[in-house]
N, C-alpha and C. Protein backbone atom coordinates (compact mmCIF):
# COMPACT_ATOMS: atom_id res chain seq x y z
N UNK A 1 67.62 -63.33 -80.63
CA UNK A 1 68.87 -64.06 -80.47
C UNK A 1 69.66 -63.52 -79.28
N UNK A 2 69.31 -62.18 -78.94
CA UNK A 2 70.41 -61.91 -77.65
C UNK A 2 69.79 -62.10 -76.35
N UNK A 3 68.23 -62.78 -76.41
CA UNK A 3 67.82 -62.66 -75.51
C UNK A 3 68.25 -64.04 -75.21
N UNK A 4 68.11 -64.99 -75.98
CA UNK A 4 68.82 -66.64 -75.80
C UNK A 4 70.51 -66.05 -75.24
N UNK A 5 71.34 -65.65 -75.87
CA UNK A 5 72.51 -65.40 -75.67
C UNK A 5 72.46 -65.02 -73.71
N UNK A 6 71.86 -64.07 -73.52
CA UNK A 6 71.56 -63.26 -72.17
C UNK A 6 70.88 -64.83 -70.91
N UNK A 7 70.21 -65.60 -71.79
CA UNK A 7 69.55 -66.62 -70.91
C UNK A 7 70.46 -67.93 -70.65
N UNK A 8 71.39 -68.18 -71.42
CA UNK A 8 72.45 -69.07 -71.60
C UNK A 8 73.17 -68.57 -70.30
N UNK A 9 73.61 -67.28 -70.61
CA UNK A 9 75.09 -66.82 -70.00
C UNK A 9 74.24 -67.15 -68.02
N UNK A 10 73.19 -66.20 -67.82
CA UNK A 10 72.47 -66.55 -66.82
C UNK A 10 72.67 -68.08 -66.75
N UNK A 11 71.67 -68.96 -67.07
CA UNK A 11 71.66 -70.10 -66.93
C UNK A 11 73.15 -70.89 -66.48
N UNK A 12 74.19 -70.58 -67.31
CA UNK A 12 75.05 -70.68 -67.11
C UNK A 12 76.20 -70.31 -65.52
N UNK A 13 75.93 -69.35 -65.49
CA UNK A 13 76.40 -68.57 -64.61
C UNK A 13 75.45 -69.46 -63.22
N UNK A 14 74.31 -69.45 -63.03
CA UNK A 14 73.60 -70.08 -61.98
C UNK A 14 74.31 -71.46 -61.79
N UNK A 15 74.13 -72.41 -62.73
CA UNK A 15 75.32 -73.63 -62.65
C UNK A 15 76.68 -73.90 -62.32
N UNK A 16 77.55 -72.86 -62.67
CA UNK A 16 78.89 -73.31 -62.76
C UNK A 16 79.25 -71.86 -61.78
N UNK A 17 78.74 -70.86 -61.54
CA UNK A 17 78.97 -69.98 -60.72
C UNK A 17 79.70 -69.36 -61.21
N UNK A 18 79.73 -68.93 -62.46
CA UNK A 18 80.51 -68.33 -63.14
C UNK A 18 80.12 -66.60 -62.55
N UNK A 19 81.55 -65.90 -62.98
CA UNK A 19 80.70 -64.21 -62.41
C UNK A 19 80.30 -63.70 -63.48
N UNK A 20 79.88 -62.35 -63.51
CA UNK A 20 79.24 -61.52 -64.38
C UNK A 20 80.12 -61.58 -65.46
N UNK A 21 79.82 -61.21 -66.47
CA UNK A 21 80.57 -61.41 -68.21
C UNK A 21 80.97 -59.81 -68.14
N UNK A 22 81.99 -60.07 -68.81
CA UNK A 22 83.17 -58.55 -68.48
C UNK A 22 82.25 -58.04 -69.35
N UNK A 23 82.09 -56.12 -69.55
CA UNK A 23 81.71 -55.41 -70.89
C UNK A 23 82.63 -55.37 -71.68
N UNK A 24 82.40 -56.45 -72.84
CA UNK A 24 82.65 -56.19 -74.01
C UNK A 24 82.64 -55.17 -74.97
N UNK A 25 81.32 -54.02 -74.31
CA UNK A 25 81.71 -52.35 -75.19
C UNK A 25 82.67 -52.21 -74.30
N UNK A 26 82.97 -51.94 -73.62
CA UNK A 26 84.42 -51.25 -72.49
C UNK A 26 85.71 -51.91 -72.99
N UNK A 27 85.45 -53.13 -73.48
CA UNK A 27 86.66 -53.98 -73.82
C UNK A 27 87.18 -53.88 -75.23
N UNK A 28 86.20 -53.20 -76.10
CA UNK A 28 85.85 -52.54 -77.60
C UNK A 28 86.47 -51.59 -77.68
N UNK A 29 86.10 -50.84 -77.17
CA UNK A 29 86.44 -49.49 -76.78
C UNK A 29 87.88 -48.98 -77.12
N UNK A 30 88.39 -49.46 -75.60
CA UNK A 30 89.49 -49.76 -75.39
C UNK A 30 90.37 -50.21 -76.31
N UNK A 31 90.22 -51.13 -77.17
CA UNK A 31 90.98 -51.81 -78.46
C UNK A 31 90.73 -50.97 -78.96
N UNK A 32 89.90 -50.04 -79.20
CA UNK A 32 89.47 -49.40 -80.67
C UNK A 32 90.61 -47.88 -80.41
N UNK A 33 90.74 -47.88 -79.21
CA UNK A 33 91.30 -46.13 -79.05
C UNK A 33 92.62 -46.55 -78.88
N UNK A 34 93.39 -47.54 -78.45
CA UNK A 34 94.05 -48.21 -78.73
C UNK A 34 94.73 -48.10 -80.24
N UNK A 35 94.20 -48.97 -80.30
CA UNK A 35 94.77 -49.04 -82.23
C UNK A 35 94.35 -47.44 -82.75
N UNK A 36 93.21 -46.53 -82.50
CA UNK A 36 93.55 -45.07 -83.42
C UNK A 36 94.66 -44.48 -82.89
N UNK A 37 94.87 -44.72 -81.70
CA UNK A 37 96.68 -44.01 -80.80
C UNK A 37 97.62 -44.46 -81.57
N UNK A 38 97.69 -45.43 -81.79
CA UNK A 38 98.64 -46.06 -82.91
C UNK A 38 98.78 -45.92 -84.09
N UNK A 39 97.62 -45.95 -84.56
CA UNK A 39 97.46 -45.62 -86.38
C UNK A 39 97.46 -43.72 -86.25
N UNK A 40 97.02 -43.18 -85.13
CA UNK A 40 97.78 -41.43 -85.15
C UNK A 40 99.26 -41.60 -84.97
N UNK A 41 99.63 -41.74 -84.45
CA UNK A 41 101.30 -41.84 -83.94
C UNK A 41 101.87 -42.31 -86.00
N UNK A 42 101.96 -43.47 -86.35
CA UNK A 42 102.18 -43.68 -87.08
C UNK A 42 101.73 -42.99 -88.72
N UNK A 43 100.60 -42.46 -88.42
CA UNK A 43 100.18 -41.62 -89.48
C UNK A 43 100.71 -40.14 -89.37
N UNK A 44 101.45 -39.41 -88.21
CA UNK A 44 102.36 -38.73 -88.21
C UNK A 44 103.90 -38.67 -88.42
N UNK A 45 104.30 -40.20 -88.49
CA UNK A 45 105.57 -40.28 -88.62
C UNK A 45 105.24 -40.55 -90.13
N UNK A 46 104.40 -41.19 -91.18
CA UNK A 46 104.29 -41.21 -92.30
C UNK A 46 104.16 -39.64 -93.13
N UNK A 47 103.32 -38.87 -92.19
CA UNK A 47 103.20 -37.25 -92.90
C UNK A 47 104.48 -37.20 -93.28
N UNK A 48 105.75 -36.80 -92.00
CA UNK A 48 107.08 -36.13 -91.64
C UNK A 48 107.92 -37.01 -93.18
N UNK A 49 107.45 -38.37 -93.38
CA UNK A 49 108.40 -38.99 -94.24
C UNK A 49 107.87 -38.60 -95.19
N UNK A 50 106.46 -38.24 -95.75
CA UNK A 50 105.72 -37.72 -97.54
C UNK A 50 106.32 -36.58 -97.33
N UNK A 51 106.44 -35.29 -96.80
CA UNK A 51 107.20 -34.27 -96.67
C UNK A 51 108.88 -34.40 -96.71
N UNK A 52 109.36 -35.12 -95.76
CA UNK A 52 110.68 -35.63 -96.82
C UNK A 52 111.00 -36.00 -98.06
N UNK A 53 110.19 -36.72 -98.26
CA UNK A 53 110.49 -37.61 -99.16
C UNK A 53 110.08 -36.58 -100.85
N UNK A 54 108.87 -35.50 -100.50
CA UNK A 54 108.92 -34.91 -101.88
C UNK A 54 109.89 -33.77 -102.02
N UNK A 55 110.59 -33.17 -100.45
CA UNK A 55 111.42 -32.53 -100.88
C UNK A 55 112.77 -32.84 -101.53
N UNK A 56 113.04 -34.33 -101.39
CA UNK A 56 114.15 -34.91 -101.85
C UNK A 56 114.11 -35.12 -103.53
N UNK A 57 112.69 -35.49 -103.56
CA UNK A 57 112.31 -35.93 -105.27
C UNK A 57 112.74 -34.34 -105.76
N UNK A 58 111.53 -33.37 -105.24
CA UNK A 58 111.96 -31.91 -105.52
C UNK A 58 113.37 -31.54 -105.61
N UNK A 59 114.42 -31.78 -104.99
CA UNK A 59 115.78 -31.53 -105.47
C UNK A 59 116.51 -32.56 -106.33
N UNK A 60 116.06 -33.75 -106.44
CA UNK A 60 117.14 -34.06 -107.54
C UNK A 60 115.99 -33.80 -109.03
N UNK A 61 114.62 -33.15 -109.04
CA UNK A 61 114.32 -33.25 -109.97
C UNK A 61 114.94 -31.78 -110.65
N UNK A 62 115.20 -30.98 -109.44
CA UNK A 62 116.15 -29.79 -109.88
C UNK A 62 117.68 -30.30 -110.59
N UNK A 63 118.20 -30.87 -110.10
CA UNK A 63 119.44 -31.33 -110.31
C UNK A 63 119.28 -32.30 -111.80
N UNK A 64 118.50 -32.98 -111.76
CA UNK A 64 118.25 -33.42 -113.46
C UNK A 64 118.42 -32.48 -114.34
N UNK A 65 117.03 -31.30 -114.05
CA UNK A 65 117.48 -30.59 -115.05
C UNK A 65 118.64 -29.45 -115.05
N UNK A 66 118.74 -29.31 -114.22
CA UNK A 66 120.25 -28.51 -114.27
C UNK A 66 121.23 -29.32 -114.84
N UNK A 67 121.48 -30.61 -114.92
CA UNK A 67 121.82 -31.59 -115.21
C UNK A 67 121.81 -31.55 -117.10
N UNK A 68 120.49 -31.35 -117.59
CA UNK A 68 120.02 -31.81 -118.77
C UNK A 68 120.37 -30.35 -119.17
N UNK A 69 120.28 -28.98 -118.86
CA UNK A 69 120.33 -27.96 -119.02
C UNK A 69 122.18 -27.57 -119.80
N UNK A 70 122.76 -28.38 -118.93
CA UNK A 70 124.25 -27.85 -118.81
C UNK A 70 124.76 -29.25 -120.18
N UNK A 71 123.72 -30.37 -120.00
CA UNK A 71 124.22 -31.51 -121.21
C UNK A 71 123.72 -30.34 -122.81
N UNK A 72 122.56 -29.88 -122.68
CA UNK A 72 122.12 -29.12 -123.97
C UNK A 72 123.11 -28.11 -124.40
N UNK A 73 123.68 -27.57 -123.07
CA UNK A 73 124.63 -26.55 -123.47
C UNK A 73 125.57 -26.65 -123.98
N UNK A 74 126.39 -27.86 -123.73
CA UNK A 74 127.77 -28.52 -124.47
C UNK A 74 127.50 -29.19 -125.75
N UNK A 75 126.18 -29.82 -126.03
CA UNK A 75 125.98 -30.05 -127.18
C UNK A 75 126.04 -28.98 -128.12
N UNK A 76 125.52 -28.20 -127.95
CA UNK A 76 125.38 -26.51 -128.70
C UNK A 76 126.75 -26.02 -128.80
N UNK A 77 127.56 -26.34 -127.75
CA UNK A 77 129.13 -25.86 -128.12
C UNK A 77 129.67 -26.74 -128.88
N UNK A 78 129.56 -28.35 -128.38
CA UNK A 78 129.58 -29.20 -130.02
C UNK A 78 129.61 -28.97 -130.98
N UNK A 79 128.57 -28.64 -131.49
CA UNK A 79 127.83 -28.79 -132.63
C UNK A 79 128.53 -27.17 -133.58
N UNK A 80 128.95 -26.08 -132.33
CA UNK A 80 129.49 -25.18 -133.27
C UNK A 80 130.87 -25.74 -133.35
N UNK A 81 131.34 -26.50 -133.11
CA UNK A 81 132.60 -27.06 -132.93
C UNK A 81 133.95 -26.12 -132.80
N UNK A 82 133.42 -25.51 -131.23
CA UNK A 82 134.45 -24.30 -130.67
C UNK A 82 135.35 -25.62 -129.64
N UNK A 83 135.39 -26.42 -129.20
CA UNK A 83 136.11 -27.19 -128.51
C UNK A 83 136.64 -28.20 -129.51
N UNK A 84 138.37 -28.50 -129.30
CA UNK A 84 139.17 -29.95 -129.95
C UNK A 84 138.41 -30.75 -129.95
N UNK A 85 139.19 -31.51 -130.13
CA UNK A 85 138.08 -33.14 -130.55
C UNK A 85 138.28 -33.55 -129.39
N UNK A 86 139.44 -33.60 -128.37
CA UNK A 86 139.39 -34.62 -127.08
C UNK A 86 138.75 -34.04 -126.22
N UNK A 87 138.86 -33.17 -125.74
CA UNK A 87 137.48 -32.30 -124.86
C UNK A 87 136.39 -32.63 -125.28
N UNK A 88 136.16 -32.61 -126.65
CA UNK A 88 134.50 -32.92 -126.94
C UNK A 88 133.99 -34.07 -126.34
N UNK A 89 134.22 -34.64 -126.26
CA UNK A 89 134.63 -36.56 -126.40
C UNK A 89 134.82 -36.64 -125.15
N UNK A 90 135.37 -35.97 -123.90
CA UNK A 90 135.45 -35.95 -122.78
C UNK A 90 134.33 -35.22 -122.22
N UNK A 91 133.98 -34.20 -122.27
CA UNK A 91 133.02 -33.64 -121.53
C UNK A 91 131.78 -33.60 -122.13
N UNK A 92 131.56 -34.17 -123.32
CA UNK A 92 129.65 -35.00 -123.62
C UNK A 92 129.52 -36.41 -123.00
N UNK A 93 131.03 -37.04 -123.00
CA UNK A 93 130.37 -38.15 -122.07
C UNK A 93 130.29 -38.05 -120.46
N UNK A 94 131.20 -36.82 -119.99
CA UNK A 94 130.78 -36.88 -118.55
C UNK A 94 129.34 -36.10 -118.33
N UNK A 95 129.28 -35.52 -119.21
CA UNK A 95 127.89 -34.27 -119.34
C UNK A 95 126.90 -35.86 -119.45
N UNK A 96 126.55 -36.90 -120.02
CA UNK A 96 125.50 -37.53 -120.55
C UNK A 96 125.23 -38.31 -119.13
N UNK A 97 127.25 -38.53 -118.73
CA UNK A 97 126.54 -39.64 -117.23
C UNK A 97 126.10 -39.25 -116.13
N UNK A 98 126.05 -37.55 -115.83
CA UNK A 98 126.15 -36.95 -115.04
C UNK A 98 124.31 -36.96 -115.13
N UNK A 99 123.67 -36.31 -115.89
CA UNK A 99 122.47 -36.36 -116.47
C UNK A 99 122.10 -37.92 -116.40
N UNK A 100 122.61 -38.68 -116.85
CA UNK A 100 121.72 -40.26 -116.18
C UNK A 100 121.70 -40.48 -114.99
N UNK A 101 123.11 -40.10 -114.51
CA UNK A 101 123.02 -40.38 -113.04
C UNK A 101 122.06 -39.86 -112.30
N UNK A 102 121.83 -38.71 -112.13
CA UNK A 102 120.61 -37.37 -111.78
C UNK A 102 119.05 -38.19 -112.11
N UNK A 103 119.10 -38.55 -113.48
CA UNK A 103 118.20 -39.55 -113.48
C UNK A 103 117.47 -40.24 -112.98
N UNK A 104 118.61 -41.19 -112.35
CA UNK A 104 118.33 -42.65 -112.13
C UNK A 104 118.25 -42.13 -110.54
N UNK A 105 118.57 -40.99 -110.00
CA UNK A 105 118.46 -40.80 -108.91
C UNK A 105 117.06 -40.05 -108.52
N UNK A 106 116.61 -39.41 -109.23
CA UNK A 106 115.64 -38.50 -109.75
C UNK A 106 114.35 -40.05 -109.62
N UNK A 107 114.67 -40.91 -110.21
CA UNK A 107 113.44 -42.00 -110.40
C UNK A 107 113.40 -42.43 -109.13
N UNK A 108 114.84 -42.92 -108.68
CA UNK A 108 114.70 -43.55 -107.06
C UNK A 108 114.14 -42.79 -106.42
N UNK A 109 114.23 -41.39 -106.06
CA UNK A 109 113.53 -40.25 -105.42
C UNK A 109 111.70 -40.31 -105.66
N UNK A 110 111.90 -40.31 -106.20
CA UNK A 110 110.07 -40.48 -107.08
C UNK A 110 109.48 -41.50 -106.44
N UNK A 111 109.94 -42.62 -106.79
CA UNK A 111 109.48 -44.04 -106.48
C UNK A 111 108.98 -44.02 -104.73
N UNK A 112 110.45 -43.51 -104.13
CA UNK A 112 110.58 -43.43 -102.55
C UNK A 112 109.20 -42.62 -102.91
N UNK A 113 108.95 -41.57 -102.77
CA UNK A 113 107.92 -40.63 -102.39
C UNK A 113 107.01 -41.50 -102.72
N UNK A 114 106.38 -42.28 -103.62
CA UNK A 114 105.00 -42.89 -103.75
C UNK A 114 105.17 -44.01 -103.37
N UNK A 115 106.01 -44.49 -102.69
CA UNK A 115 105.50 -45.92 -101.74
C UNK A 115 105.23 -45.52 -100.65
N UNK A 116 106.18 -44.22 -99.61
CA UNK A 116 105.41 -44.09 -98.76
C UNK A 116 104.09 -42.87 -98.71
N UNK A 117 103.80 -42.23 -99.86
CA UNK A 117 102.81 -41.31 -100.00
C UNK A 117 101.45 -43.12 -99.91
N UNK A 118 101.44 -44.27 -100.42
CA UNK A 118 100.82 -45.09 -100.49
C UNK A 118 100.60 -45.91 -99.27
N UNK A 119 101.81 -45.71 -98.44
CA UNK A 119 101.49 -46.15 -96.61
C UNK A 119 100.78 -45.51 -96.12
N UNK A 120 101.24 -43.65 -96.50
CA UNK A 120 100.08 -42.95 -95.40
C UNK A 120 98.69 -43.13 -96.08
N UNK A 121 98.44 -42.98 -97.26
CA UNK A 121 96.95 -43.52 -97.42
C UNK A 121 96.14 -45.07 -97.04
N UNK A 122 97.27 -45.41 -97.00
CA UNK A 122 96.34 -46.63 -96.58
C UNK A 122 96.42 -46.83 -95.16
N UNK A 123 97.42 -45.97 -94.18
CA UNK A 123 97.11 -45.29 -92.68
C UNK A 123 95.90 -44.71 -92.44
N UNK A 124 95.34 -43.50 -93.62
CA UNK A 124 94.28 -43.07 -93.33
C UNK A 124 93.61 -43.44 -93.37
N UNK A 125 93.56 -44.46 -94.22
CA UNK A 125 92.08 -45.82 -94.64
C UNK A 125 91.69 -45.98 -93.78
N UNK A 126 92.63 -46.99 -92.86
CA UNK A 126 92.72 -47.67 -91.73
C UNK A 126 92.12 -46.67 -90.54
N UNK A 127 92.08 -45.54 -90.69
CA UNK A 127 92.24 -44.43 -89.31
C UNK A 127 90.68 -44.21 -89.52
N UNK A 128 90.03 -44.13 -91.20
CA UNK A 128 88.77 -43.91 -90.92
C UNK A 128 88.01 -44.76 -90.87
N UNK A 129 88.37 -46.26 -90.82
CA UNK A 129 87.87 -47.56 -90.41
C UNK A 129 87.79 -47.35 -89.44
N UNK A 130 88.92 -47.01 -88.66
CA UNK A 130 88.90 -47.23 -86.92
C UNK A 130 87.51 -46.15 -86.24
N UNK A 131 87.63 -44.62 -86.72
CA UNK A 131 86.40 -43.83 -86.17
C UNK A 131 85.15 -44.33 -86.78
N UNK A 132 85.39 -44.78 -87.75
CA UNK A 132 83.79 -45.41 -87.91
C UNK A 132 83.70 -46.92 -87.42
N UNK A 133 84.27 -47.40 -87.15
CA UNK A 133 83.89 -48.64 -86.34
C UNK A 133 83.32 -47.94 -84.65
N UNK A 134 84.40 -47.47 -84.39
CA UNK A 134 83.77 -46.76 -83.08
C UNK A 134 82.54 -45.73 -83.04
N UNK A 135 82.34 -45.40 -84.02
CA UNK A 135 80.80 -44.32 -83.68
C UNK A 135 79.82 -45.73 -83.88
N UNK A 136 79.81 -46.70 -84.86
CA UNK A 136 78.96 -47.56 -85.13
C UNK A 136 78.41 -48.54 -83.88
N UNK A 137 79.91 -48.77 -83.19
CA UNK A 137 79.77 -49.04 -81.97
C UNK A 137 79.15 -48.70 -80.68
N UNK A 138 79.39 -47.37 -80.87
CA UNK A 138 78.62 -46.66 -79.59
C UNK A 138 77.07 -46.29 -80.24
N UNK A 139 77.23 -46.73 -81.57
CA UNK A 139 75.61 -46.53 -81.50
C UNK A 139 74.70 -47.70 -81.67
N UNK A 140 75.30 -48.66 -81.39
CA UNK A 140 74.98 -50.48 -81.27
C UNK A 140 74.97 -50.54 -79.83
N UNK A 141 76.00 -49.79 -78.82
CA UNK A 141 75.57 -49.81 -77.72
C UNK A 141 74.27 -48.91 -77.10
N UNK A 142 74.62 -48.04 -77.89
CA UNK A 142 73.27 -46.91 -77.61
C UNK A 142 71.41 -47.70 -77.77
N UNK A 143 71.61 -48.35 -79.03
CA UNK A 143 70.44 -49.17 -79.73
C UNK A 143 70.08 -50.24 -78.31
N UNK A 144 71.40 -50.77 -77.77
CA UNK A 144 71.17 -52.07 -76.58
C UNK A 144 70.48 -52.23 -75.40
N UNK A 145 70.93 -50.24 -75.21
CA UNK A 145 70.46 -49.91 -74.23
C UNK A 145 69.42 -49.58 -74.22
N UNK A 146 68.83 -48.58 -74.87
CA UNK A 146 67.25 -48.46 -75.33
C UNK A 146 66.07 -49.76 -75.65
N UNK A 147 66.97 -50.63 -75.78
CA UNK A 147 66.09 -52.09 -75.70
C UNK A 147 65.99 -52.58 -74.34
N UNK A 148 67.24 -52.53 -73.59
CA UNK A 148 67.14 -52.93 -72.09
C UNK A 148 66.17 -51.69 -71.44
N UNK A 149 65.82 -50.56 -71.61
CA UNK A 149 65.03 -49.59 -70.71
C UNK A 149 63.39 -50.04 -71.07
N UNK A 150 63.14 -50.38 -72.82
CA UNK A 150 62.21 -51.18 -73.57
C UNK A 150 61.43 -51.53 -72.20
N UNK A 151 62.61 -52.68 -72.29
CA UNK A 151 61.92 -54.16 -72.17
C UNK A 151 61.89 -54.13 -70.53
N UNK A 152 62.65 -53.13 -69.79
CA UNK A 152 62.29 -53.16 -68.31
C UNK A 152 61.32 -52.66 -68.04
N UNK A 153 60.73 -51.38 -68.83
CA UNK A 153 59.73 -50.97 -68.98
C UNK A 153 58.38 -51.97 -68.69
N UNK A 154 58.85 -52.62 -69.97
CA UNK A 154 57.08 -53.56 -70.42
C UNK A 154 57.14 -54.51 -69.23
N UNK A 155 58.74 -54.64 -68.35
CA UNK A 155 58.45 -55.63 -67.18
C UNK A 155 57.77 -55.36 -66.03
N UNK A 156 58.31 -54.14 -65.96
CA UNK A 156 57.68 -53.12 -64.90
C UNK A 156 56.25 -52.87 -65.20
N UNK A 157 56.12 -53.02 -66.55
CA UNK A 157 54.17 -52.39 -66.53
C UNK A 157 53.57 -53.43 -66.88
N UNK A 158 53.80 -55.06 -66.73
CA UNK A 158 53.16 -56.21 -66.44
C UNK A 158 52.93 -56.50 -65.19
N UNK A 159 53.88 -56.06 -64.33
CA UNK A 159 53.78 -56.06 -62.66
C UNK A 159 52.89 -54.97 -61.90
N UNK A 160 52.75 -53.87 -63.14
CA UNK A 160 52.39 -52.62 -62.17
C UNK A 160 50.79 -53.14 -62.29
N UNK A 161 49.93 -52.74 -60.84
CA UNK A 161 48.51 -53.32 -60.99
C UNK A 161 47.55 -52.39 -61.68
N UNK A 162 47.93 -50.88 -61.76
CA UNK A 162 47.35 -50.06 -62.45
C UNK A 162 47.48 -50.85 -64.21
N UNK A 163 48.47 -51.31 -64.57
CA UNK A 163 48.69 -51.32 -65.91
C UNK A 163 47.50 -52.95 -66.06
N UNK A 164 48.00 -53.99 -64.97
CA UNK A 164 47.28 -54.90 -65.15
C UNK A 164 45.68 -54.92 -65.29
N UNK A 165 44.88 -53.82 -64.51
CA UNK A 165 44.12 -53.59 -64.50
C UNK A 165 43.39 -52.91 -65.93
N UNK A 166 44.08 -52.51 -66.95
CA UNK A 166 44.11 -51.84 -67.95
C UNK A 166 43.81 -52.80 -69.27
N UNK A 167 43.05 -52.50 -70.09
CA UNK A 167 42.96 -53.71 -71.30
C UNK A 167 44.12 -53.92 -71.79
N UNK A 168 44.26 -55.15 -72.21
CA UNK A 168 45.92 -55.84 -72.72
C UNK A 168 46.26 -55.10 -73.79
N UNK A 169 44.91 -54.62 -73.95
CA UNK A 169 45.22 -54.54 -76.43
C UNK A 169 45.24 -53.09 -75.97
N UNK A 170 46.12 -52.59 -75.50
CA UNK A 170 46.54 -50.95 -75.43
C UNK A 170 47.16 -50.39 -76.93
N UNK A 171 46.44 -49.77 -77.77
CA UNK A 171 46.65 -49.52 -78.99
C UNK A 171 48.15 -48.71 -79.00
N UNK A 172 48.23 -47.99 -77.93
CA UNK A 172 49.08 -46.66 -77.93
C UNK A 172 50.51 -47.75 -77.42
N UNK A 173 50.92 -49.10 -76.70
CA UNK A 173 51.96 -49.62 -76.33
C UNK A 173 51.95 -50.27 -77.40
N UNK A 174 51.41 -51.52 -78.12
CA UNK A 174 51.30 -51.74 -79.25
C UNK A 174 51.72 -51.45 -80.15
N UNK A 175 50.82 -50.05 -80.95
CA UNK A 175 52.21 -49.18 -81.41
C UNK A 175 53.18 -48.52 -81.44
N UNK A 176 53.83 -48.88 -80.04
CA UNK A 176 55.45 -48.34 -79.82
C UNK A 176 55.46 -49.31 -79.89
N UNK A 177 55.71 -50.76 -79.39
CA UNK A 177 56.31 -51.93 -79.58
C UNK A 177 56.44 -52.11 -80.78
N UNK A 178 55.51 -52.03 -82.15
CA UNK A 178 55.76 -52.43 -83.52
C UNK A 178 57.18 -51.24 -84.08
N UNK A 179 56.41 -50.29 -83.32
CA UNK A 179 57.02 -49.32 -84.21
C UNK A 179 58.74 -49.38 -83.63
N UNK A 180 58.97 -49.86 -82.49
CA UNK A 180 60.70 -50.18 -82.13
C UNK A 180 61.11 -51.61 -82.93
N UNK A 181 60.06 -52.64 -83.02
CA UNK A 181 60.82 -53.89 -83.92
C UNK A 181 60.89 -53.26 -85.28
N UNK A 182 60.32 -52.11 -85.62
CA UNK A 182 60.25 -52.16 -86.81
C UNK A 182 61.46 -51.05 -87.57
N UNK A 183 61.70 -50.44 -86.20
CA UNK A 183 63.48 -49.82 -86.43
C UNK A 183 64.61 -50.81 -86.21
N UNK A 184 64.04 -51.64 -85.30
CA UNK A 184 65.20 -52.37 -84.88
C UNK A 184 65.38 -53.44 -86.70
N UNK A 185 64.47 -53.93 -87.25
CA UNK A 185 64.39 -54.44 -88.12
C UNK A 185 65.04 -53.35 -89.54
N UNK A 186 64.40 -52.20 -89.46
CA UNK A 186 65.30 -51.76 -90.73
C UNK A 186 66.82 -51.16 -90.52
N UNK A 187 67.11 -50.96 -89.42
CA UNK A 187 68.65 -50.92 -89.16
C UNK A 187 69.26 -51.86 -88.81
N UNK A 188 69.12 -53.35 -89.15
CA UNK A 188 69.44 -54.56 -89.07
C UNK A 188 69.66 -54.37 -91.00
N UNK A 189 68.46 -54.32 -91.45
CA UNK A 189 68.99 -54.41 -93.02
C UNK A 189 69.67 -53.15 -93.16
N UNK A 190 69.84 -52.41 -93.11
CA UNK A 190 70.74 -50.99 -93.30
C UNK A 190 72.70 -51.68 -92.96
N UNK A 191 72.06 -52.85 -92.42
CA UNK A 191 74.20 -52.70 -91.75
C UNK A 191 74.09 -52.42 -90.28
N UNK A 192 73.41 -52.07 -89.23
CA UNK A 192 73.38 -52.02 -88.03
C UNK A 192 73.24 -50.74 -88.23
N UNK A 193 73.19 -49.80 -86.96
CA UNK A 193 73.15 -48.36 -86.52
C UNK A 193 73.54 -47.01 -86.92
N UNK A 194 74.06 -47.29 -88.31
CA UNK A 194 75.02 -46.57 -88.84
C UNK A 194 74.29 -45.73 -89.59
């Protein structure tokens, strides 16, 4: 199929005078280092915010319980009933909202930390998509090229008169030729080069 693809673009190109077809690995490439510059940049400003963000959870989860600590304590003075009745009644309910409040701040804190602890992972996802698209790549270009040296080869040793002179059924080219369709064929079912 890429040899039709390669005979088109020729064919093509002879007709309409089109120029050479840009490299598309160079143009790959490029996008690919591209976008990991980006997904690094951004997967560092996501670190700086998971490091914010648990030291913030980390202090109001202090402040809860200092919070819950100082509510247990007034209950206990409650309950021996060393404070009037209007103090009681005043400072268990500021003690209870003080402790929800801490709470409810304590959860918002939490929450923050695992939405963006859930950006940078799915930054890194993305980051080890990107290096493995690019090694896969350069080794799809690597595979392309070793077919183009192939096949200049077998052009060069149809022309050469020593080779012509030589029986066709050369056991030893033969089996390099099988034996390259027959990589090129199981790293086709494998997923390509990888």
């Amino acid at each position: 199929m890429g040899e039709n693809l390669r005979r088109v673009r020729r064919v093509t190109q002879m007709r309409f005078g089109a120029s050479e077809p840009v490299d598309t690995y160079a143009q790959t490439y490029a996008r690919l280092d591209a976008a990991i510059a980006s997904t690094a940049a951004r997967q560092d400003v996501l670190r700086s915010q998971v490091r914010a963000a648990w030291e913030v959870m980390r202090h109001y989860s202090a402040v809860t319980r200092s919070y819950g600590t100082r509510l247990k304590a007034l209950e206990a003075v409650i309950a021996d009933e060393q404070l009037a009745g209007g103090q009681t009644v005043d400072l268990a309910s500021t003690a209870r909202r003080m402790h929800e409040l801490a709470a409810r701040i304590e959860a918002t804190a939490r929450h923050h930390f695992e939405v963006v602890r859930a950006k940078e992972s799915r930054v890194e996802e993305l980051m080890q998509k990107l290096t493995s698209s690019k090694s896969q790549l350069k080794l799809a270009q690597t595979a392309e090229d070793h077919q183009n040296r192939l096949r200049a080869l077998e052009a060069a040793g149809e022309q050469d008169p020593l080779v012509l002179g030589r029986n066709r059924s050369d056991h030893e080219l033969r089996d390099a030729a099988r034996l390259a369709r027959e990589a090129e064929a199981l790293a086709g079912l494998k997923g390509g080069w990888s």
